[in-house]
Protein backbone atom coordinates (compact mmCIF):
# COMPACT_ATOMS: atom_id res chain seq x y z
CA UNK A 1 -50.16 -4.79 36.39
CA UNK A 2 -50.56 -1.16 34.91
CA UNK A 3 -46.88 -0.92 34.45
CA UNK A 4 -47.29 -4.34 32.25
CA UNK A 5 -49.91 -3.09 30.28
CA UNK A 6 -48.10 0.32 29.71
CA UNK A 7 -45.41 -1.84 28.46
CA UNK A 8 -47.74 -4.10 26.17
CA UNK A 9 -48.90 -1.06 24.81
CA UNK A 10 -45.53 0.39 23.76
CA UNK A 11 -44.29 -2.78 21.79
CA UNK A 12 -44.14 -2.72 18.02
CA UNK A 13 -43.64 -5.35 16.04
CA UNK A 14 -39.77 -3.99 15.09
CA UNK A 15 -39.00 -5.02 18.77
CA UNK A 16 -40.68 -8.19 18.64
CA UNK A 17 -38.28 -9.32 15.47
CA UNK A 18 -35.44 -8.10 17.52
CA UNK A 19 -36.07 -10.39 20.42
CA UNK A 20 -36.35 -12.85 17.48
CA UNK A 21 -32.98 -11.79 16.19
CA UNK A 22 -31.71 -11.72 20.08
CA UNK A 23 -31.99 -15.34 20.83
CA UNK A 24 -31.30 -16.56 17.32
CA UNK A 25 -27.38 -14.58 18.14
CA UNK A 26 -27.77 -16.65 21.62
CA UNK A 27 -28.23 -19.79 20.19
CA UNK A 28 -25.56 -19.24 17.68
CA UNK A 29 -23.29 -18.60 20.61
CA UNK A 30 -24.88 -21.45 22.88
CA UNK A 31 -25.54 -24.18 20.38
CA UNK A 32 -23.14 -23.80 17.37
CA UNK A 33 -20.38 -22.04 19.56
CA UNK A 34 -20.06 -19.54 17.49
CA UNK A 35 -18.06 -16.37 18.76
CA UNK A 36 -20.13 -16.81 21.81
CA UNK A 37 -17.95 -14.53 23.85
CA UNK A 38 -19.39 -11.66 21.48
CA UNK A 39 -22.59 -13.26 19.93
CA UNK A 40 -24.13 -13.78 23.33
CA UNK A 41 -23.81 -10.45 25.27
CA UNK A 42 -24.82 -8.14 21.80
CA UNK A 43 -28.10 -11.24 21.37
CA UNK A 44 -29.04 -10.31 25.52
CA UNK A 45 -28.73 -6.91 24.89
CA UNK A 46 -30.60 -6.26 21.59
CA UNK A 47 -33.18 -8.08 23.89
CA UNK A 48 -32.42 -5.60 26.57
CA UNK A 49 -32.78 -2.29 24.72
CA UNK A 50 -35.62 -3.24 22.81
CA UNK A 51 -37.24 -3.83 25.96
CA UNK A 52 -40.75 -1.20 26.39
CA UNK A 53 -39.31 1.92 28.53
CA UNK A 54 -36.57 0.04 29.00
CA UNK A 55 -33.67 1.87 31.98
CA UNK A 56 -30.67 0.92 30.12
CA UNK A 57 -31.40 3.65 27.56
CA UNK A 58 -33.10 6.10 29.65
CA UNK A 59 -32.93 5.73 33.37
CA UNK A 60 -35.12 8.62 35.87
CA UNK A 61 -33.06 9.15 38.90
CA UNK A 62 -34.91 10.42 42.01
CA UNK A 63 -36.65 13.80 41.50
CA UNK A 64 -37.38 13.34 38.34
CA UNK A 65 -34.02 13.83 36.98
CA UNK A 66 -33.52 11.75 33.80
CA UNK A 67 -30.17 10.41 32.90
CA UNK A 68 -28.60 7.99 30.40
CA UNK A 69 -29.25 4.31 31.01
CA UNK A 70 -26.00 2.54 31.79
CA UNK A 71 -26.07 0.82 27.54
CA UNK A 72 -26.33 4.28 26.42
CA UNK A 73 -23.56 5.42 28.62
CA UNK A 74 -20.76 2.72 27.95
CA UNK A 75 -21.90 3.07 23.97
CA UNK A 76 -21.20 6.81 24.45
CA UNK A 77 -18.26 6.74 26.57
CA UNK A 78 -16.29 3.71 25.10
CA UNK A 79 -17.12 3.81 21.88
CA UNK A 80 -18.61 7.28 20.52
CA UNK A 81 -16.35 10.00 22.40
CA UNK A 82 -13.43 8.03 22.16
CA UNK A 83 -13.64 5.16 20.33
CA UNK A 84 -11.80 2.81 23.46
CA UNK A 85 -12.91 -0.57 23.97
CA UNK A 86 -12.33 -1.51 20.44
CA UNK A 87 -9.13 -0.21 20.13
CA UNK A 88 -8.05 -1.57 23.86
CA UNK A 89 -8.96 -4.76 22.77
CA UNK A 90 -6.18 -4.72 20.23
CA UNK A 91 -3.66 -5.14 22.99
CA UNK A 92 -5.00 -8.28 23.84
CA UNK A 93 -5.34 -9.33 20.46
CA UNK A 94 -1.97 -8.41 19.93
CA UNK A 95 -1.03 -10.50 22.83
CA UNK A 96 -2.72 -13.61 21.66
CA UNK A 97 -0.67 -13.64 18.21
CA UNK A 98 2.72 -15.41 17.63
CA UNK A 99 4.18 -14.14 14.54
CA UNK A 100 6.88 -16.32 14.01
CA UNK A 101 5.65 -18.08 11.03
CA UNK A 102 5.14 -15.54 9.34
CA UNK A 103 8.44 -14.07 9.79
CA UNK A 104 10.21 -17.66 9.22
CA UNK A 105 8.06 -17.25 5.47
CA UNK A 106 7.75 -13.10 4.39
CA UNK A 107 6.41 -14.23 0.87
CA UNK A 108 3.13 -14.81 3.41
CA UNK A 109 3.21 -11.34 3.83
CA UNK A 110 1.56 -10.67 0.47
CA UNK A 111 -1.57 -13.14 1.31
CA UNK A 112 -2.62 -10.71 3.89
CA UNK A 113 -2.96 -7.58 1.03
CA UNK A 114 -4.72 -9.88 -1.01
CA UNK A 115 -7.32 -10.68 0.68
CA UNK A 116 -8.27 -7.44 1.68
CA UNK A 117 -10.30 -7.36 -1.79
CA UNK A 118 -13.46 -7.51 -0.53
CA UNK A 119 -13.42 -4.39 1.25
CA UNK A 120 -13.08 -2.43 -1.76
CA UNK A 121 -15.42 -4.58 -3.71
CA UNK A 122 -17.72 -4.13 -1.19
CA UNK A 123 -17.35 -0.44 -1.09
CA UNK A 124 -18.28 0.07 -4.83
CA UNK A 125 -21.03 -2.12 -3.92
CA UNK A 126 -22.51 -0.26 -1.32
CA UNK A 127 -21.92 2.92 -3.03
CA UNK A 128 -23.52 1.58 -6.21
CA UNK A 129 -27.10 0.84 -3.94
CA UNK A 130 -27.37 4.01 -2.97
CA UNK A 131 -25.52 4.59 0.42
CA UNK A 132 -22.88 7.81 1.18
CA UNK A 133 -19.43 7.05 0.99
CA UNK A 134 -19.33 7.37 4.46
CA UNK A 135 -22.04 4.39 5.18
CA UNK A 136 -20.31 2.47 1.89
CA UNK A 137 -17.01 2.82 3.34
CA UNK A 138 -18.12 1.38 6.76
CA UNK A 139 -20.09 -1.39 5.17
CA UNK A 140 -17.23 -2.76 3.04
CA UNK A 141 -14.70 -2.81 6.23
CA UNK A 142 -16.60 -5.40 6.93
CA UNK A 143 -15.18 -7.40 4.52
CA UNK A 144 -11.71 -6.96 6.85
CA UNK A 145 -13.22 -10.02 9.06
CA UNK A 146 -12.12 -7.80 11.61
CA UNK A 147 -15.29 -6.82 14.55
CA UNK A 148 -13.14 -4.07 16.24
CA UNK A 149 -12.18 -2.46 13.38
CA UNK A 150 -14.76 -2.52 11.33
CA UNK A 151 -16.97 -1.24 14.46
CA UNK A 152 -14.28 1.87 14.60
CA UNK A 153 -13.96 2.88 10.86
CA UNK A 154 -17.96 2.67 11.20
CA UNK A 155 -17.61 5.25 14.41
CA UNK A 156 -15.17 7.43 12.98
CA UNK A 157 -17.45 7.47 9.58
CA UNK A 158 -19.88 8.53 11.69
CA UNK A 159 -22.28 6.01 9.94
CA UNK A 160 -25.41 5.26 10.99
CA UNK A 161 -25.38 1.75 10.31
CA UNK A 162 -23.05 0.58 13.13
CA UNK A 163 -25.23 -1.69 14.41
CA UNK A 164 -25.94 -3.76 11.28
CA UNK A 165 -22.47 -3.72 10.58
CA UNK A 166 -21.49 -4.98 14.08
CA UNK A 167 -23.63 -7.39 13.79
CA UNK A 168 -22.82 -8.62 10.03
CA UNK A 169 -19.12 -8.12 10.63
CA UNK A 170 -19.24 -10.57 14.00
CA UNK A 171 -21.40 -12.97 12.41
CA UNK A 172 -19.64 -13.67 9.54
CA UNK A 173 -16.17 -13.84 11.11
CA UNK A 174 -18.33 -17.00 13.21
CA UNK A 175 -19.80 -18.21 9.80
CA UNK A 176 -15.91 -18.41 8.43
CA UNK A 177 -16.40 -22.28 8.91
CA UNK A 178 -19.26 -22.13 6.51
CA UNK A 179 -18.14 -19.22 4.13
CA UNK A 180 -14.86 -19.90 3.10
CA UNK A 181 -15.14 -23.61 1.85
CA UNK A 182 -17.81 -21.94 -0.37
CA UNK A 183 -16.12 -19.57 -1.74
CA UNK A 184 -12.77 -21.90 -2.39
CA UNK A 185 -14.15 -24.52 -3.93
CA UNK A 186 -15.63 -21.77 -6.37
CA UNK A 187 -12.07 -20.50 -7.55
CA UNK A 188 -9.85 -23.77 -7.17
CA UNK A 189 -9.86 -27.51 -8.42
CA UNK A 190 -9.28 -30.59 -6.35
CA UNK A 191 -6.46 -30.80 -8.08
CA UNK A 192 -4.85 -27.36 -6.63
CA UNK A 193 -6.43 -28.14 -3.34
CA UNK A 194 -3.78 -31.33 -3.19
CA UNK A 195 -0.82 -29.38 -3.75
CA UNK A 196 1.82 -29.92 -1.03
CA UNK A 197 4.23 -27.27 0.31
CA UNK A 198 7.33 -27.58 1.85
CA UNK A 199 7.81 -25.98 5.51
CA UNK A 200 11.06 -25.07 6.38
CA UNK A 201 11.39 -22.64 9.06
CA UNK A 202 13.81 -20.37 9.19
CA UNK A 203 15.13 -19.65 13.19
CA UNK A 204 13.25 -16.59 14.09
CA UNK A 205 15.54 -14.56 16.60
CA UNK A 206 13.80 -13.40 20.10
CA UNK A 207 15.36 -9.59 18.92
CA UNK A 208 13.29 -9.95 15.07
CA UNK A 209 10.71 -10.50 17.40
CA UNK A 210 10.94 -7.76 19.68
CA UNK A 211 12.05 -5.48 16.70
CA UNK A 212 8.78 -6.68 14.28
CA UNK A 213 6.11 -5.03 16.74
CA UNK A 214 8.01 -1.96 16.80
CA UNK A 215 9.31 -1.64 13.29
CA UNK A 216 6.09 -1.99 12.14
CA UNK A 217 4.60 0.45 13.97
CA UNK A 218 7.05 2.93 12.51
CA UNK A 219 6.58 2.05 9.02
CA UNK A 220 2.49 2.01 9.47
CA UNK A 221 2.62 5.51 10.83
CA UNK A 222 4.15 7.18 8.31
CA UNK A 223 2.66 5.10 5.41
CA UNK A 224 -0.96 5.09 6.79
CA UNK A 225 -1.26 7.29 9.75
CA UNK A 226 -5.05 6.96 10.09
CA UNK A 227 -3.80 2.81 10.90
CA UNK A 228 -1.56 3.96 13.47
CA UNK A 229 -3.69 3.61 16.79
CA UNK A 230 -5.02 0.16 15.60
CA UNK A 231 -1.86 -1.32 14.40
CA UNK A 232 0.20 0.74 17.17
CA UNK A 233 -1.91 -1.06 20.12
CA UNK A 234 -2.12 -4.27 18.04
CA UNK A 235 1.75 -4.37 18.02
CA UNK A 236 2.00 -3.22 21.66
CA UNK A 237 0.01 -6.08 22.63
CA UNK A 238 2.44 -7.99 20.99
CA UNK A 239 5.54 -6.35 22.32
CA UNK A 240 3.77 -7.26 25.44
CA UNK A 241 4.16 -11.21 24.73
CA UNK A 242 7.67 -11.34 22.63
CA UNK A 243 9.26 -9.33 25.46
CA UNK A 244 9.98 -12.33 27.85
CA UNK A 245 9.88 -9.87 30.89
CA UNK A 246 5.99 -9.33 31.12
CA UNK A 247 4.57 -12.61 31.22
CA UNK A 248 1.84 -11.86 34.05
CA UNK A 249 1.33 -8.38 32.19
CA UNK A 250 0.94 -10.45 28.68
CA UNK A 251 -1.35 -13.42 30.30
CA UNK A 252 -3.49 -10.47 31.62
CA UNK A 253 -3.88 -8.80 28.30
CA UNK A 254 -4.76 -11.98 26.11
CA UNK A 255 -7.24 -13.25 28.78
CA UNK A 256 -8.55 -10.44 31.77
CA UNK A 257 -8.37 -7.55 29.45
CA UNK A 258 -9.59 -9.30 26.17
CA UNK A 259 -12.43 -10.83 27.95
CA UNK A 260 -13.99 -7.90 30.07
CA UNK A 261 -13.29 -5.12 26.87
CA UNK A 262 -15.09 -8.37 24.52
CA UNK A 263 -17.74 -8.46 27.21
CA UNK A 264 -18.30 -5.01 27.15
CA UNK A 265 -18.39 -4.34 23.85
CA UNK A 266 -20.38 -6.95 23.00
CA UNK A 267 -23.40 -5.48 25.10
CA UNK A 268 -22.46 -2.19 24.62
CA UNK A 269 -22.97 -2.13 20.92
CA UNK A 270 -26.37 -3.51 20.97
CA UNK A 271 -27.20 0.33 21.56
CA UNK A 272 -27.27 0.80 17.84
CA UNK A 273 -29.79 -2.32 17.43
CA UNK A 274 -32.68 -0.38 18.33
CA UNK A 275 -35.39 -1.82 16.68
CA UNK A 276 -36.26 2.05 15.34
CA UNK A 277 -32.59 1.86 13.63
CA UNK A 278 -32.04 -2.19 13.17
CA UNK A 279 -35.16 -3.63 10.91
CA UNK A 280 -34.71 -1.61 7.84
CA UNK A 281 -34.15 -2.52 4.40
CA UNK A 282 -30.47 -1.32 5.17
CA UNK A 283 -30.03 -3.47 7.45
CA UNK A 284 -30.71 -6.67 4.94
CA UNK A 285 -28.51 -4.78 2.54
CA UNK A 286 -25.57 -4.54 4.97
CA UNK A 287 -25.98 -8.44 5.24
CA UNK A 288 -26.08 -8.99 2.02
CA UNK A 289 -23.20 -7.17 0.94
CA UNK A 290 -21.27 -8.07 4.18
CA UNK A 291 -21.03 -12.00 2.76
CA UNK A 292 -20.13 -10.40 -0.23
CA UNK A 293 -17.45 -8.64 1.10
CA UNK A 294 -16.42 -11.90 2.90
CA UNK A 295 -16.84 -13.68 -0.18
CA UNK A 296 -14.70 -11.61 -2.35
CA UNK A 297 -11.64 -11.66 0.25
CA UNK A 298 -11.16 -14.94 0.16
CA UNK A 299 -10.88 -15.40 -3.57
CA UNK A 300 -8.75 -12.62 -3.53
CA UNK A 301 -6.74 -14.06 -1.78
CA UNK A 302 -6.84 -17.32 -3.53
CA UNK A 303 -6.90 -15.80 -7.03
CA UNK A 304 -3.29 -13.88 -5.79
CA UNK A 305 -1.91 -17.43 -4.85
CA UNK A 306 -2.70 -18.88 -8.35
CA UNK A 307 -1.40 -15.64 -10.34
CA UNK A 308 1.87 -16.34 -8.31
CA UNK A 309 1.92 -19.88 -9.19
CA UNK A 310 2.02 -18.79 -12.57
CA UNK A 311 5.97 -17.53 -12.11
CA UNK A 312 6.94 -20.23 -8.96
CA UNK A 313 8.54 -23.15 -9.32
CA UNK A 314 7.28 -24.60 -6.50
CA UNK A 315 3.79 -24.45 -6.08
CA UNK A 316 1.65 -22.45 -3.59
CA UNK A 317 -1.88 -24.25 -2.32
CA UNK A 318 -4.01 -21.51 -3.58
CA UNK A 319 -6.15 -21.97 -0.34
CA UNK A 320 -3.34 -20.73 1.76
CA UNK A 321 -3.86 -17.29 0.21
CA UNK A 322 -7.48 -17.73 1.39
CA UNK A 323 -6.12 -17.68 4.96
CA UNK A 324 -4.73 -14.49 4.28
CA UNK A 325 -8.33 -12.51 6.43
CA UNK A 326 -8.19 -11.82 9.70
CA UNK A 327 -10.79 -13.70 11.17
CA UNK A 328 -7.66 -15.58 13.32
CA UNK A 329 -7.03 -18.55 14.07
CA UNK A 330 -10.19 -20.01 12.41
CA UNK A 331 -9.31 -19.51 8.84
CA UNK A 332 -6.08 -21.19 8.68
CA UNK A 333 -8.04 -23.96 10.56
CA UNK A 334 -10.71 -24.20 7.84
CA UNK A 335 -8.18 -24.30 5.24
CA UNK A 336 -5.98 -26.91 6.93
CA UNK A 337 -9.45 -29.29 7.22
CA UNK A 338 -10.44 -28.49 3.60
CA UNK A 339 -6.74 -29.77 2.89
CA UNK A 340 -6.63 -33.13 5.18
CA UNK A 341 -10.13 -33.71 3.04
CA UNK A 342 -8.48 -34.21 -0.26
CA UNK A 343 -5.44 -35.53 1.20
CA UNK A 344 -5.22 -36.90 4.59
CA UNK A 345 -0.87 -36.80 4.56
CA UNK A 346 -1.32 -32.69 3.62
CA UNK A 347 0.02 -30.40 6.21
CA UNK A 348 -0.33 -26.55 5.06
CA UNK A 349 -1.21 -25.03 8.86
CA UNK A 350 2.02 -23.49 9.44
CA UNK A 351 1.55 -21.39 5.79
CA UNK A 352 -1.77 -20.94 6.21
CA UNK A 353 -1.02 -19.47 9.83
CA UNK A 354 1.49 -17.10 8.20
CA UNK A 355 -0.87 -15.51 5.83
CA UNK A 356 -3.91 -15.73 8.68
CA UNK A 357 -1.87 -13.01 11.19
CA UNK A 358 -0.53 -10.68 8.02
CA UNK A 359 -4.19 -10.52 7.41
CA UNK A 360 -4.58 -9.52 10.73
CA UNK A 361 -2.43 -6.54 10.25
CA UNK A 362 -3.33 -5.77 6.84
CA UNK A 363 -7.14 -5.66 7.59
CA UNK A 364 -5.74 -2.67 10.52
CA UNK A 365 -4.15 -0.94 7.51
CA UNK A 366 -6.99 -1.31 5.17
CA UNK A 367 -8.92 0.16 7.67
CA UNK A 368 -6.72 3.07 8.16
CA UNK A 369 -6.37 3.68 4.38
CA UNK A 370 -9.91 3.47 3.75
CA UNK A 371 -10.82 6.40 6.79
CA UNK A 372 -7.86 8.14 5.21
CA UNK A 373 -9.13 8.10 1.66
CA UNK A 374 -12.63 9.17 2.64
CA UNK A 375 -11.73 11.79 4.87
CA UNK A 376 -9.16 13.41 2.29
CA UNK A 377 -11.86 12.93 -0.48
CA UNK A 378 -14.73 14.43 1.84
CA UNK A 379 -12.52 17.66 2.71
């Protein structure tokens, strides 16, 4: 009972809203389904280290020795010293992606740039409110729709925001169903939203797709060196699945490995949602300019599709461009739906698919670029 009241005693009303904000990400993961395999480990543990005295922060060993609580030591291990389980769990995103339409249509390629708008919008935006380049440039990676990377540019930024922006960047990329129709239907008419593409794939070769992973790579590290470890085990990953000789190896990495590093870094990053840290005016900032971010990215990348259309003679879908984040596959989903809904007979998936996984890679470089720009600018 003493211990109870000791812990009554120590609440604030900072970790009461975070219990709040705890089960609201556990019912977006339970209920809606929404990245639940990341949304429900960081809602338990902002529960967990908001907790009174709570052991996964600080933990007293026997004799009075204290020691870091097992949250504090993953966050510090795999993520502050090193900066691990999110780049580890590029290998089994890697794993999980299939290229192939996007090599059977490179003009794709360019969708993927595009819609990396956002992050710099976002940047200014952040910058313009007040917060260090450091802190802007980790808030606007959000706008890459990317959780792992935007959690490492915000580590090696050294920003002290990470939670917020962990939390924005994850939520969003489970909002994408809600968030991208939005912002569409704000940049396009029904009438563009109709247009029908042809898809013709061209035969992509097993050796362009054992070469792609690996040519890539080459080309990323010298043009954006900062990308390199991202991209590098993103493409690995893939190497992983195009080789045809690792199949167990390749199975492991998209579902054993991408689970237990998701799991882990999930719970592990609700270290930096200490209530202390979490429920600050930031923090509603870094949401707010987070869906801007988001926002802006997809009409980049639809307002590139409809500049294009200007010189093509056959017509893109502008909404394909929107495809071109990385929140994969669930944006080329969204924009395949929002097709079949003005015309039932329109099939755009394979496009869309194409620009979805260049986004995937050019959210990596983005990321790389913008720690590179910073640094360089900070020296």
């Amino acid at each position: 009972m003493e211990f109870l009241l000791d812990g009554l005693k120590a609440l604030t009303w900072q970790q009461v809203v975070m219990y709040a904000v705890g089960i609201a990400l556990i019912w977006l993961a339970i209920k809606k389904e929404y990245e639940p395999s990341l949304l429900l480990p960081m809602g338990f543990g902002a529960i967990l280290v908001n907790l009174p005295l709570s052991g996964v922060l600080d933990q007293t060993l026997q004799g009075g020795i204290a020691s870091n609580g097992i949250i504090e030591w993953l966050f510090h291990v795999g993520i502050e010293a090193s900066e691990a389980m999110p780049i580890l769990l590029f290998i089994g995103i890697g794993a999980m992606i299939d290229f192939g339409p996007l090599l059977s249509n490179p003009l794709m390629f360019l969708f993927g740039a595009g819609a990396q708008f956002g992050i710099f919008a976002a940047i200014l935006l952040a910058a313009a409110l007040g917060f260090s380049l450091q802190d802007a440039a980790s808030i606007g990676i959000i706008g890459a729709a990317d959780g792992p990377t935007s959690i490492l540019v915000s580590q090696i930024m050294n920003s002290k925001y990470i939670g917020a922006i962990a939390v924005a960047a994850y939520s969003y990329m489970a909002l994408v169903p809600i968030v991208q129709p939005f912002a569409i239907r704000l940049v396009t008419t029904s009438k563009e939203r109709k247009i029908h593409m042809e898809y013709n794939p061209s035969s992509v070769s097993k050796s362009m797709r054992i070469a792609f992973p690996i040519v890539v790579t080459i080309i990323v590290g010298f043009v954006a060196p900062q990308s390199v470890a991202l991209v590098g085990f993103l493409m690995f990953g893939n190497l992983i699945r195009e080789c045809g000789v690792l199949g167990t190896m390749s199975d492991t990495a998209q579902n054993n490995l991408a689970n237990l590093i998701t799991l882990l870094l999930g719970i592990t990053i609700s270290f930096s949602m200490r209530a202390e840290q979490f429920v600050t005016v930031e923090t509603l900032m870094i949401m707010a300019i987070g869906l801007f971010a988001f926002v802006m990215d997809t009409i980049g990348g639809v307002l590139l599709a409809k500049f294009m259309n200007l010189f093509l003679k056959k017509k893109i879908n502008p909404m394909v461009g929107g495809a071109g984040i990385s929140a994969f596959p669930m944006s080329s989903r969204v924009v395949q739906k929002m097709a079949m809904e003005e015309d039932p007979t329109n099939i755009i998936l394979m496009h869309a698919a194409g620009a979805n996984v260049s986004g995937q890679i050019a959210s990596v470089i983005a990321g790389g670029m913008v720690i590179n720009l910073v640094t360089k600018f900070l020296a």
